[in-house]
C-alpha atoms as a PDB file:
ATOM      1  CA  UNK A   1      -9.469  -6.390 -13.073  1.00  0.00           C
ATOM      2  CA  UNK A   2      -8.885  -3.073 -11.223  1.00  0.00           C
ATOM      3  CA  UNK A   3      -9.184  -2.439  -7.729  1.00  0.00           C
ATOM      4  CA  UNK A   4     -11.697  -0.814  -5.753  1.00  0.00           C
ATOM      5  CA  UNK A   5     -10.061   2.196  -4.580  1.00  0.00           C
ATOM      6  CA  UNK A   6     -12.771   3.501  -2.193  1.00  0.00           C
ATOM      7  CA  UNK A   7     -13.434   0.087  -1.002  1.00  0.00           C
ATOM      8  CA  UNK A   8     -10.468  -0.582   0.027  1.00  0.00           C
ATOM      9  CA  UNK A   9      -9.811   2.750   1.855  1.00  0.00           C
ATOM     10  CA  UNK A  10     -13.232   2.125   3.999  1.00  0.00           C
ATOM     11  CA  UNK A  11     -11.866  -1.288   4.714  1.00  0.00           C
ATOM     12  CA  UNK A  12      -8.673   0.076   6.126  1.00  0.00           C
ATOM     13  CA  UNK A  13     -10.490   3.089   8.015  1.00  0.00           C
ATOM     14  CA  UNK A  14     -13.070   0.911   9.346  1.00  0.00           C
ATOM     15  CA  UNK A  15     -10.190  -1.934  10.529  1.00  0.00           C
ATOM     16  CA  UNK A  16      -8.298   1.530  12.323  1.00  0.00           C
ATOM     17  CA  UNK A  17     -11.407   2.492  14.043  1.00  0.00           C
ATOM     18  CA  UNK A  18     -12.740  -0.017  15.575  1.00  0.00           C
ATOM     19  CA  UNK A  19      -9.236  -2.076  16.188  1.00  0.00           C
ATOM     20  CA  UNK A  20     -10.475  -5.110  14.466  1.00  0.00           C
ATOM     21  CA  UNK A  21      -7.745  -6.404  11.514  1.00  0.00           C
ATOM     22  CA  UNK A  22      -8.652  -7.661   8.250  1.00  0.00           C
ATOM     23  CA  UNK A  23      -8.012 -11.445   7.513  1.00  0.00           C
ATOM     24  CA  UNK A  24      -6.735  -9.748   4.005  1.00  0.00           C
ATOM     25  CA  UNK A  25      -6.812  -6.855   1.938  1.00  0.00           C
ATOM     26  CA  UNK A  26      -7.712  -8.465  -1.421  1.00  0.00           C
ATOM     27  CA  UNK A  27      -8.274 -11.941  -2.560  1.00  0.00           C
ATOM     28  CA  UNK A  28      -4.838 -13.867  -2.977  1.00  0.00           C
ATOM     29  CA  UNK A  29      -3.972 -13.608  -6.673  1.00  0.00           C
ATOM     30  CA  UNK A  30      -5.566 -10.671  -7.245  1.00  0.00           C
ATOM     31  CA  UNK A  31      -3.258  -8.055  -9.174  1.00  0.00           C
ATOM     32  CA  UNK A  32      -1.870  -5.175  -7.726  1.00  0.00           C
ATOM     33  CA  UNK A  33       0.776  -2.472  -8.325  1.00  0.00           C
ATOM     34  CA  UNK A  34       2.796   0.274  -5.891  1.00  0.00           C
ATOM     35  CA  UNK A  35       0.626   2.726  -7.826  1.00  0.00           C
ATOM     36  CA  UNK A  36      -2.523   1.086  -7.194  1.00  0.00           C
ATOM     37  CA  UNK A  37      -1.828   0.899  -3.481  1.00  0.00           C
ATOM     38  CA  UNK A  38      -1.376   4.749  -3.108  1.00  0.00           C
ATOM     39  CA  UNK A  39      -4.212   5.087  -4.719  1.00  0.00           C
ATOM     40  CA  UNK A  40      -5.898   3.791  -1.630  1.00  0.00           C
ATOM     41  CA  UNK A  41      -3.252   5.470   0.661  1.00  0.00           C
ATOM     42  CA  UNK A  42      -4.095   8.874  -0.825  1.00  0.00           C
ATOM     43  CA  UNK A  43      -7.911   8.380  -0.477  1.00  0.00           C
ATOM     44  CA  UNK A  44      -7.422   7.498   2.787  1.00  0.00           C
ATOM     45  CA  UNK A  45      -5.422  10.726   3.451  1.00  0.00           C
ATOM     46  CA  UNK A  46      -7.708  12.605   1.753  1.00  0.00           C
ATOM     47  CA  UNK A  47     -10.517  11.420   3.893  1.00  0.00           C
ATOM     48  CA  UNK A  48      -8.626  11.806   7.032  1.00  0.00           C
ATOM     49  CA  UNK A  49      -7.941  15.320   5.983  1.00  0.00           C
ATOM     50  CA  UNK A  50     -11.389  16.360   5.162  1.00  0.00           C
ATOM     51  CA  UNK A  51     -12.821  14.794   8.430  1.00  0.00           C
ATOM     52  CA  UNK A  52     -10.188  17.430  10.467  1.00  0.00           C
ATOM     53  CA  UNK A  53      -6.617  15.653  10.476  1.00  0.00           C
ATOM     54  CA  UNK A  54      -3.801  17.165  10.119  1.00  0.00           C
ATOM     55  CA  UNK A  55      -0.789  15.727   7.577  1.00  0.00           C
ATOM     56  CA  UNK A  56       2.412  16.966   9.977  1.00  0.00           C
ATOM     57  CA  UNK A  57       4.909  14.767   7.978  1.00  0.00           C
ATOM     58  CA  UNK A  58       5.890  11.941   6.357  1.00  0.00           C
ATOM     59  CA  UNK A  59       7.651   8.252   6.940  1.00  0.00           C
ATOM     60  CA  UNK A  60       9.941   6.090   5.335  1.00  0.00           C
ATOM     61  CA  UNK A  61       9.967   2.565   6.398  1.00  0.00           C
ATOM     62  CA  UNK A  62      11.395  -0.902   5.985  1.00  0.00           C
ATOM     63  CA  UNK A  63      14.306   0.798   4.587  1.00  0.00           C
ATOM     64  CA  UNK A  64      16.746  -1.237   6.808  1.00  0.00           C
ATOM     65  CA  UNK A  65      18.229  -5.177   5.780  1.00  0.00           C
ATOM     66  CA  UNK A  66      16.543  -6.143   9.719  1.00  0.00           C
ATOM     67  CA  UNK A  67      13.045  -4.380   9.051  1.00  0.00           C
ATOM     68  CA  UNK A  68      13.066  -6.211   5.347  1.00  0.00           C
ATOM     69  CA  UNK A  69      13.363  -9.586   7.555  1.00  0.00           C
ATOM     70  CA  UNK A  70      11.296  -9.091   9.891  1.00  0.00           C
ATOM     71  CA  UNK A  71       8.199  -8.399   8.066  1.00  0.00           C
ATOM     72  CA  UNK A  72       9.188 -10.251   4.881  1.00  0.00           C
ATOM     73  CA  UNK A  73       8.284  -6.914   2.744  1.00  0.00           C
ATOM     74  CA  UNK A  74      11.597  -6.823   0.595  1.00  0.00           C
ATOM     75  CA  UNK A  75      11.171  -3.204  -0.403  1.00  0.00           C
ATOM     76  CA  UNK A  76      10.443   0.071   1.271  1.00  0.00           C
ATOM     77  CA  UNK A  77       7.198   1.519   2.375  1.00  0.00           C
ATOM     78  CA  UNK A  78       6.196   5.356   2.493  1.00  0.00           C
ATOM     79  CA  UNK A  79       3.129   6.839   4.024  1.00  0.00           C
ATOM     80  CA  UNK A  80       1.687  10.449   5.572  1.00  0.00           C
ATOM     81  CA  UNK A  81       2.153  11.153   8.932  1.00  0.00           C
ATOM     82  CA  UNK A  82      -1.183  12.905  11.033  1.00  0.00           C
ATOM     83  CA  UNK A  83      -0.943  14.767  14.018  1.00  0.00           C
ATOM     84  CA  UNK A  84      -3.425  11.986  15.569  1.00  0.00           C
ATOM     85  CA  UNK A  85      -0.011  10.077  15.426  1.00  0.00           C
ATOM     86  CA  UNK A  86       2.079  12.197  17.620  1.00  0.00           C
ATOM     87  CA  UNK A  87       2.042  11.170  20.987  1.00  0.00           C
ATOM     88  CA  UNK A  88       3.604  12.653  24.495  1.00  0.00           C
ATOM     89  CA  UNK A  89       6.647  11.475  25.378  1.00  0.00           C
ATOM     90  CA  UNK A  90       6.972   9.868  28.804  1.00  0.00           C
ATOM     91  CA  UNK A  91       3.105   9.215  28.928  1.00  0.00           C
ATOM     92  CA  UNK A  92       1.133   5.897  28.969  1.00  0.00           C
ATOM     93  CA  UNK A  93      -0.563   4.304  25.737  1.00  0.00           C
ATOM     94  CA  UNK A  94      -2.699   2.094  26.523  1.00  0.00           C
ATOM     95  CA  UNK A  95      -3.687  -1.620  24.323  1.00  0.00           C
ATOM     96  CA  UNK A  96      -6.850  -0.138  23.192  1.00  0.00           C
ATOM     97  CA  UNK A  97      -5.337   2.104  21.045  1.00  0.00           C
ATOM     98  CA  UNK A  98      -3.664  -0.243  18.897  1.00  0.00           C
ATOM     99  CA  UNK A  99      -4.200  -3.967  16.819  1.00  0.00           C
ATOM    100  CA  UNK A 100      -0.615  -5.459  17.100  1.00  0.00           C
ATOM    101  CA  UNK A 101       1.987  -3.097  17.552  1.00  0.00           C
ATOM    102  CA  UNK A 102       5.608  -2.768  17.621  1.00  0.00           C
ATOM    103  CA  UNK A 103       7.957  -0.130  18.559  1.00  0.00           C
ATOM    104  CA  UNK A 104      11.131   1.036  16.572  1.00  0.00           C
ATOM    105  CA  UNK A 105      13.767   3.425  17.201  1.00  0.00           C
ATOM    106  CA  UNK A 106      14.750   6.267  14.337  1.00  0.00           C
ATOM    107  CA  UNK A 107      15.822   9.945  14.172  1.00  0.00           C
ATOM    108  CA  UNK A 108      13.196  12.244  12.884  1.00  0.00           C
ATOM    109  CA  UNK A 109      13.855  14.883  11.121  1.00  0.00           C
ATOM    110  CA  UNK A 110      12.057  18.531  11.413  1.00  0.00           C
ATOM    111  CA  UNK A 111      12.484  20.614   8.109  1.00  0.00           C
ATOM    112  CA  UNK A 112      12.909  24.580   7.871  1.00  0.00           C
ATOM    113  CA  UNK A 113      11.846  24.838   4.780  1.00  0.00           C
ATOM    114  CA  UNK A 114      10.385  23.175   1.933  1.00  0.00           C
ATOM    115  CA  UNK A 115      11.551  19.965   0.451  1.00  0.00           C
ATOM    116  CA  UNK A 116      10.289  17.560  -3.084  1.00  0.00           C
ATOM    117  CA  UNK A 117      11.196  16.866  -6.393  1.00  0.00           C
ATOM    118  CA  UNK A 118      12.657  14.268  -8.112  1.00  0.00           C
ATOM    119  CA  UNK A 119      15.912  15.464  -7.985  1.00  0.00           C
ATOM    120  CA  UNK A 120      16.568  16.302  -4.319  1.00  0.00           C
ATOM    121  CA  UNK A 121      19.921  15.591  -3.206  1.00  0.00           C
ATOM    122  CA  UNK A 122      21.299  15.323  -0.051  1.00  0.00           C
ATOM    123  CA  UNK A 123      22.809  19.024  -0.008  1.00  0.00           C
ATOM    124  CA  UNK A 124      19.133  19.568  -0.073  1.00  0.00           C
ATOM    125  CA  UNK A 125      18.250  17.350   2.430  1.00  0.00           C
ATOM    126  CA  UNK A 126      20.507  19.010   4.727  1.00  0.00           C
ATOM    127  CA  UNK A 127      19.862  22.621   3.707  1.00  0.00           C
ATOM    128  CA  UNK A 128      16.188  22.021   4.729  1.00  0.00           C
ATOM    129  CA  UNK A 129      16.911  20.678   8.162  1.00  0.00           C
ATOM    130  CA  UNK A 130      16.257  22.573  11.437  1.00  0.00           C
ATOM    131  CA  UNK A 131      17.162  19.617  13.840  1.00  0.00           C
ATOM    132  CA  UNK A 132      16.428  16.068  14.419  1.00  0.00           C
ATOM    133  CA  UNK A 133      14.756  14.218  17.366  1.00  0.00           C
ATOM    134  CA  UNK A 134      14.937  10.614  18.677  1.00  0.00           C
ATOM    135  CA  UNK A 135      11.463   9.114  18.070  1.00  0.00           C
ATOM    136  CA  UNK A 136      10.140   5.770  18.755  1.00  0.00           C
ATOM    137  CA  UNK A 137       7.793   4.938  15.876  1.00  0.00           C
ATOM    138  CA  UNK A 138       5.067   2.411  16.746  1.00  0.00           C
ATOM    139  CA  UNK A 139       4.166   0.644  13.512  1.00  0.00           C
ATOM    140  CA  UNK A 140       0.738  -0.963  13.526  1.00  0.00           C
ATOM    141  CA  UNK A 141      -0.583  -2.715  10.834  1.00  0.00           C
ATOM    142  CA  UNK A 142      -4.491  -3.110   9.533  1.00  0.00           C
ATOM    143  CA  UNK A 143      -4.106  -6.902   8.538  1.00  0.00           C
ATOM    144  CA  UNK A 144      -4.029  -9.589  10.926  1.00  0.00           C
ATOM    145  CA  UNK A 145      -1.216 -11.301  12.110  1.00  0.00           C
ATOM    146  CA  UNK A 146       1.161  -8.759   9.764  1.00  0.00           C
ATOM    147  CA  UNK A 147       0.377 -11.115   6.635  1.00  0.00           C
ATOM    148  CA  UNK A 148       1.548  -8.240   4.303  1.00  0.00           C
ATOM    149  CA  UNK A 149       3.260  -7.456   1.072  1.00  0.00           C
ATOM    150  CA  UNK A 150       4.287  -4.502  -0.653  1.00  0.00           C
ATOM    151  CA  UNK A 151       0.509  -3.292  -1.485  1.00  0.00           C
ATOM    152  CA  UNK A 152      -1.002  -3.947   2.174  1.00  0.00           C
ATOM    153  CA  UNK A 153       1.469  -1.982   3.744  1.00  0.00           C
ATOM    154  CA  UNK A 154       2.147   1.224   0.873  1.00  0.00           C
ATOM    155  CA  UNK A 155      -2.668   1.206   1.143  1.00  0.00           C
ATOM    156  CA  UNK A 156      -2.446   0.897   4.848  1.00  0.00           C
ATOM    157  CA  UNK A 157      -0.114   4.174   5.028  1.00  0.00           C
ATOM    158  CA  UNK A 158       3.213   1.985   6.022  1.00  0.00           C
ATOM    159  CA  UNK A 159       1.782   0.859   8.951  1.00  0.00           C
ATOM    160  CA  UNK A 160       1.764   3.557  11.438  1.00  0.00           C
ATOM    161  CA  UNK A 161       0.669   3.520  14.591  1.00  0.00           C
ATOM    162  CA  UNK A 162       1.920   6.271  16.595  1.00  0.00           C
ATOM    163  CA  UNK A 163       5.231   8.602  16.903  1.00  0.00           C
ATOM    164  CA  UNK A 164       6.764   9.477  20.357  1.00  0.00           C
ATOM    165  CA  UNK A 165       9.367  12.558  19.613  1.00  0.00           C
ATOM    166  CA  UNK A 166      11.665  13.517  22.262  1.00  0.00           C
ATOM    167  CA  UNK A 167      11.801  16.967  23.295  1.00  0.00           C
ATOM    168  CA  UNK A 168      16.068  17.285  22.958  1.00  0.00           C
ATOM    169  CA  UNK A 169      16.395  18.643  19.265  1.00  0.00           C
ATOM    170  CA  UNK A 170      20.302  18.782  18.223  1.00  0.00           C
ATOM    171  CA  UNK A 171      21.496  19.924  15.103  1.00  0.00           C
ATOM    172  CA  UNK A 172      22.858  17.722  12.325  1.00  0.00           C
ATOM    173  CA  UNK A 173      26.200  18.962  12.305  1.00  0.00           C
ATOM    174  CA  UNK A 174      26.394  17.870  15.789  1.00  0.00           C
ATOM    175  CA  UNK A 175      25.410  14.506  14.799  1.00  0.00           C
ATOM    176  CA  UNK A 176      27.290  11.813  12.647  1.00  0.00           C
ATOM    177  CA  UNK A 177      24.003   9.997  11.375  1.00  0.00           C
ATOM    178  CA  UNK A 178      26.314   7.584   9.007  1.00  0.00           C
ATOM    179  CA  UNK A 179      27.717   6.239  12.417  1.00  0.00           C
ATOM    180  CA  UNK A 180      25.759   6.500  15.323  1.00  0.00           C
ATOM    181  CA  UNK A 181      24.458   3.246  17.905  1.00  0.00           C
ATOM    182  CA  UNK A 182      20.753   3.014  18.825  1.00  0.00           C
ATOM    183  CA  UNK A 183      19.205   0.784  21.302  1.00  0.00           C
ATOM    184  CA  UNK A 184      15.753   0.223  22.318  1.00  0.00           C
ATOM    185  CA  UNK A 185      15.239  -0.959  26.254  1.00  0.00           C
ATOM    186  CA  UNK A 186      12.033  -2.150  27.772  1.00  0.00           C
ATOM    187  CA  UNK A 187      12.222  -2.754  31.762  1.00  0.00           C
ATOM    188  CA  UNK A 188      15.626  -1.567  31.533  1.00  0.00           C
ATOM    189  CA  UNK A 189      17.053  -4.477  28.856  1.00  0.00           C
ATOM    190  CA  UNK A 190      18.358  -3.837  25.846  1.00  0.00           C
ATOM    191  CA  UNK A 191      15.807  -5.911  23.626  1.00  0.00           C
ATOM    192  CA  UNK A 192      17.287  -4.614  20.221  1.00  0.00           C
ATOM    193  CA  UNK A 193      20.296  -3.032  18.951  1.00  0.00           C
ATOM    194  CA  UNK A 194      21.541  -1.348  15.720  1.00  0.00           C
ATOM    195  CA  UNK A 195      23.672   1.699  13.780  1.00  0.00           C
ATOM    196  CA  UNK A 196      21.556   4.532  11.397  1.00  0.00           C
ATOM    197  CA  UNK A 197      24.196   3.233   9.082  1.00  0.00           C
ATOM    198  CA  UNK A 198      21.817   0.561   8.047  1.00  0.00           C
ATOM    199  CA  UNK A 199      19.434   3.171   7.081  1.00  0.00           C
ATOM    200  CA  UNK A 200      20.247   3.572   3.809  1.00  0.00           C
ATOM    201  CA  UNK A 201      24.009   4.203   4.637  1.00  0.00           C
ATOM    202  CA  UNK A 202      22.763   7.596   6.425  1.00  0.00           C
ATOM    203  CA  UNK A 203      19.686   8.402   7.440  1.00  0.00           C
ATOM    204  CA  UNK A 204      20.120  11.657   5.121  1.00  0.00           C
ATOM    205  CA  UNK A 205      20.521   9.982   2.340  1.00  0.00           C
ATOM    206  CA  UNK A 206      17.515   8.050   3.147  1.00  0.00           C
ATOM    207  CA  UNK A 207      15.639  11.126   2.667  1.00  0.00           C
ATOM    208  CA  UNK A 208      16.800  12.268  -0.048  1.00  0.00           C
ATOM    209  CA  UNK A 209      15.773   8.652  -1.746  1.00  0.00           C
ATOM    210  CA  UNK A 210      12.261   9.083  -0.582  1.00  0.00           C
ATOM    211  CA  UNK A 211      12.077  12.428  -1.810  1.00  0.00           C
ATOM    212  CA  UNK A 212      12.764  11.694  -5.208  1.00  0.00           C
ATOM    213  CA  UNK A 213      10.636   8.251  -4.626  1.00  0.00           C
ATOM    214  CA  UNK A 214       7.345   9.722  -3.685  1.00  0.00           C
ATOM    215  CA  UNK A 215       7.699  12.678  -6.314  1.00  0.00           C
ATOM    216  CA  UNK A 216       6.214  10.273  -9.208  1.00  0.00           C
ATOM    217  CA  UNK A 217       3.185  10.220  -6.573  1.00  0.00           C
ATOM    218  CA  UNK A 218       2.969  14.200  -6.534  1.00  0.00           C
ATOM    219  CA  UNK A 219       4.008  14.237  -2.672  1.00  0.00           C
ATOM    220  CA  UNK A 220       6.466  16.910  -1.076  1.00  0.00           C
ATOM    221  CA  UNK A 221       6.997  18.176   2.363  1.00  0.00           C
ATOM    222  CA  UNK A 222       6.346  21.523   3.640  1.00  0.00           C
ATOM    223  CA  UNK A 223       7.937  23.671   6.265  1.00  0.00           C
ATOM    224  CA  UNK A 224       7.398  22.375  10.010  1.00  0.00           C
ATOM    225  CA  UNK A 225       7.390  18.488   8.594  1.00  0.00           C
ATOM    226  CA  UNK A 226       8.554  15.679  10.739  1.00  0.00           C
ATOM    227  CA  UNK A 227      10.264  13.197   8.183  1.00  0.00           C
ATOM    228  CA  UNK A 228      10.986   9.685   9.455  1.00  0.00           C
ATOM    229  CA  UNK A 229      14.049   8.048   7.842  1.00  0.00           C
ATOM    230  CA  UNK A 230      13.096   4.478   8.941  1.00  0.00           C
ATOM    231  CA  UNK A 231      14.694   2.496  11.645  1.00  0.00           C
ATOM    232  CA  UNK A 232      18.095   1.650  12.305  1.00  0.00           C
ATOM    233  CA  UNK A 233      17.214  -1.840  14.380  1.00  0.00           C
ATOM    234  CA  UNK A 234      14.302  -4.407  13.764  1.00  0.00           C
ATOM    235  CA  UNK A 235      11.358  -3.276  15.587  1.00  0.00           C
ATOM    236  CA  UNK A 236      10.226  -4.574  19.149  1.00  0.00           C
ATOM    237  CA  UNK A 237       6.540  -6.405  19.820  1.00  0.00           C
ATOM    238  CA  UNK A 238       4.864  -4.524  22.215  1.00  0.00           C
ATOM    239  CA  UNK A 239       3.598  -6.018  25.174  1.00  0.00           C
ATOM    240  CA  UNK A 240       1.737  -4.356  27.905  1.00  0.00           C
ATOM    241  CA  UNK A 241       3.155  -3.741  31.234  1.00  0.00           C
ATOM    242  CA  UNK A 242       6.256  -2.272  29.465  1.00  0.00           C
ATOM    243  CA  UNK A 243       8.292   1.194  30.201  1.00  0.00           C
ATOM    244  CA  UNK A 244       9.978   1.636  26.442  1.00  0.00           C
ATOM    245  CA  UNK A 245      13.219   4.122  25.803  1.00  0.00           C
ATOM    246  CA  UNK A 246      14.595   4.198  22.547  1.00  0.00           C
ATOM    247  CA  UNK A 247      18.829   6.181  23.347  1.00  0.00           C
ATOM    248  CA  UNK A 248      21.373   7.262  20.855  1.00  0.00           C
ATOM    249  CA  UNK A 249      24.516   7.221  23.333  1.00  0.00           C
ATOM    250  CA  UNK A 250      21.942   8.838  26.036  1.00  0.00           C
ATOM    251  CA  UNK A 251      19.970  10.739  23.374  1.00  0.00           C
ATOM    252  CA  UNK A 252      16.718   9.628  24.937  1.00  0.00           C
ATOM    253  CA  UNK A 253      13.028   9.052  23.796  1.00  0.00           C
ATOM    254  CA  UNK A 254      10.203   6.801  25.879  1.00  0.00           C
ATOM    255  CA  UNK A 255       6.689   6.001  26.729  1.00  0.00           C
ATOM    256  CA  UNK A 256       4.977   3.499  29.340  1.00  0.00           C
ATOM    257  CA  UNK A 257       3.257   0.778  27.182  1.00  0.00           C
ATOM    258  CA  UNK A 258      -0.425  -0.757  29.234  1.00  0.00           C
ATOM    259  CA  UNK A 259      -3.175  -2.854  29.597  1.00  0.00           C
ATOM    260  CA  UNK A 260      -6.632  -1.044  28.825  1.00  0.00           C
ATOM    261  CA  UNK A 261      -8.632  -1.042  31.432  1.00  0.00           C
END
């Protein structure tokens, strides 16, 4: 029995809008496939798209050992970025605007020039950079209580939520992404710690593995694309009442996390 593409992406449209999770995507048992699930991803993009988003990137998640724990998804994810993701750094987001987020901690990528194909390498991957960012990724997901596999989370668009970039590019060969610490502090504790060594090795050669991953899918990345490597710690609940900064040895990203009114 195949799945009901368009079905599915009103279900996960309608669960985003109105900030009420599914119980499930599909009936336990039912089969599914990665290819079936961006299926649904894609018509959801191309939905988004035609009612006036924006694709500004792409993400690579549960990439990491601790994000594969956390969620119990033992593979990674991959979904479009919209600019109705970006948020400003050092502003408030309020509860409203989300169903049961967490925060994570990652450097993002901006590319000067195109990148895709199924045999990128990470010469490439580095050719094609302009500079990298701390972000704080809020992942987010449609189903409730994050009862997900491999095909809720690829159709749900890897779970965004939102993406805080920090406004302090630096350029890669002033980084050394195959060793560098991250912490995530909320109130001023360090609540979660970890290395962008776990991402992949390097973060770079993340990319260049999702690259040649999402080419069987027909998906490159332009000019101007923020590209999300996945994160290098296991990602944060959010609770409200919480002032969030994500450092890299002082490299700094953070929001104020609130109660709705």
């Amino acid at each position: 029995m195949s799945i009901d593409v368009n079905a599915l992406a009103s279900k996960l449209m309608h669960a985003r809008k109105t900030r009420e999770p599914l119980e499930s995507l599909v009936p336990v048992g039912t089969p599914t496939s990665i290819e079936d699930a961006m299926r649904v991803q894609q018509e959801v993009m191309r939905r988004r798209v035609a009612q006036g988003e924006r694709i500004v990137g792409f993400k690579l998640g549960n990439i990491a050992k601790a994000m594969q724990s956390k969620f119990g998804v033992d593979q990674p994810d991959f979904g479009y970025l919209y600019d109705s993701h970006l948020r400003y750094e050092n502003h408030r987001l309020t509860s409203d605007q989300f169903l049961a987020p967490y925060v994570e901690l990652e450097p993002a990528f901006v590319l000067k020039q195109d990148l895709g194909g199924a045999h990128v390498t990470v010469a490439d991957v580095i050719s094609a950079t302009d500079y990298v960012l701390p972000s704080l990724e809020i992942i987010d997901s449609s189903i409730k209580d994050w009862k997900i596999g491999i095909f809720e989370t690829l159709a749900d668009g890897a779970s965004v939520g939102g993406v805080i970039l920090s406004s302090q590019p630096r350029k890669l060969t002033d980084l050394n992404l195959s060793d560098l610490a991250g912490e995530i502090r909320i109130n001023g504790e360090v609540v979660a710690s970890g290395n962008t060594s776990a991402v992949f090795g390097n973060p770079v050669s993340a990319i260049a593995w999702l690259c040649r991953r999402v080419a069987a899918f027909g998906v490159s990345f332009k000019k101007g694309d923020v590209i999300l490597p996945g994160s290098c710690l296991a990602a944060v609940e959010l609770v409200p009442g919480s002032q969030v900064v994500g450092s890299f040895a002082g490299w700094e990203v953070g929001f104020e996390y609130v109660k709705a009114d």
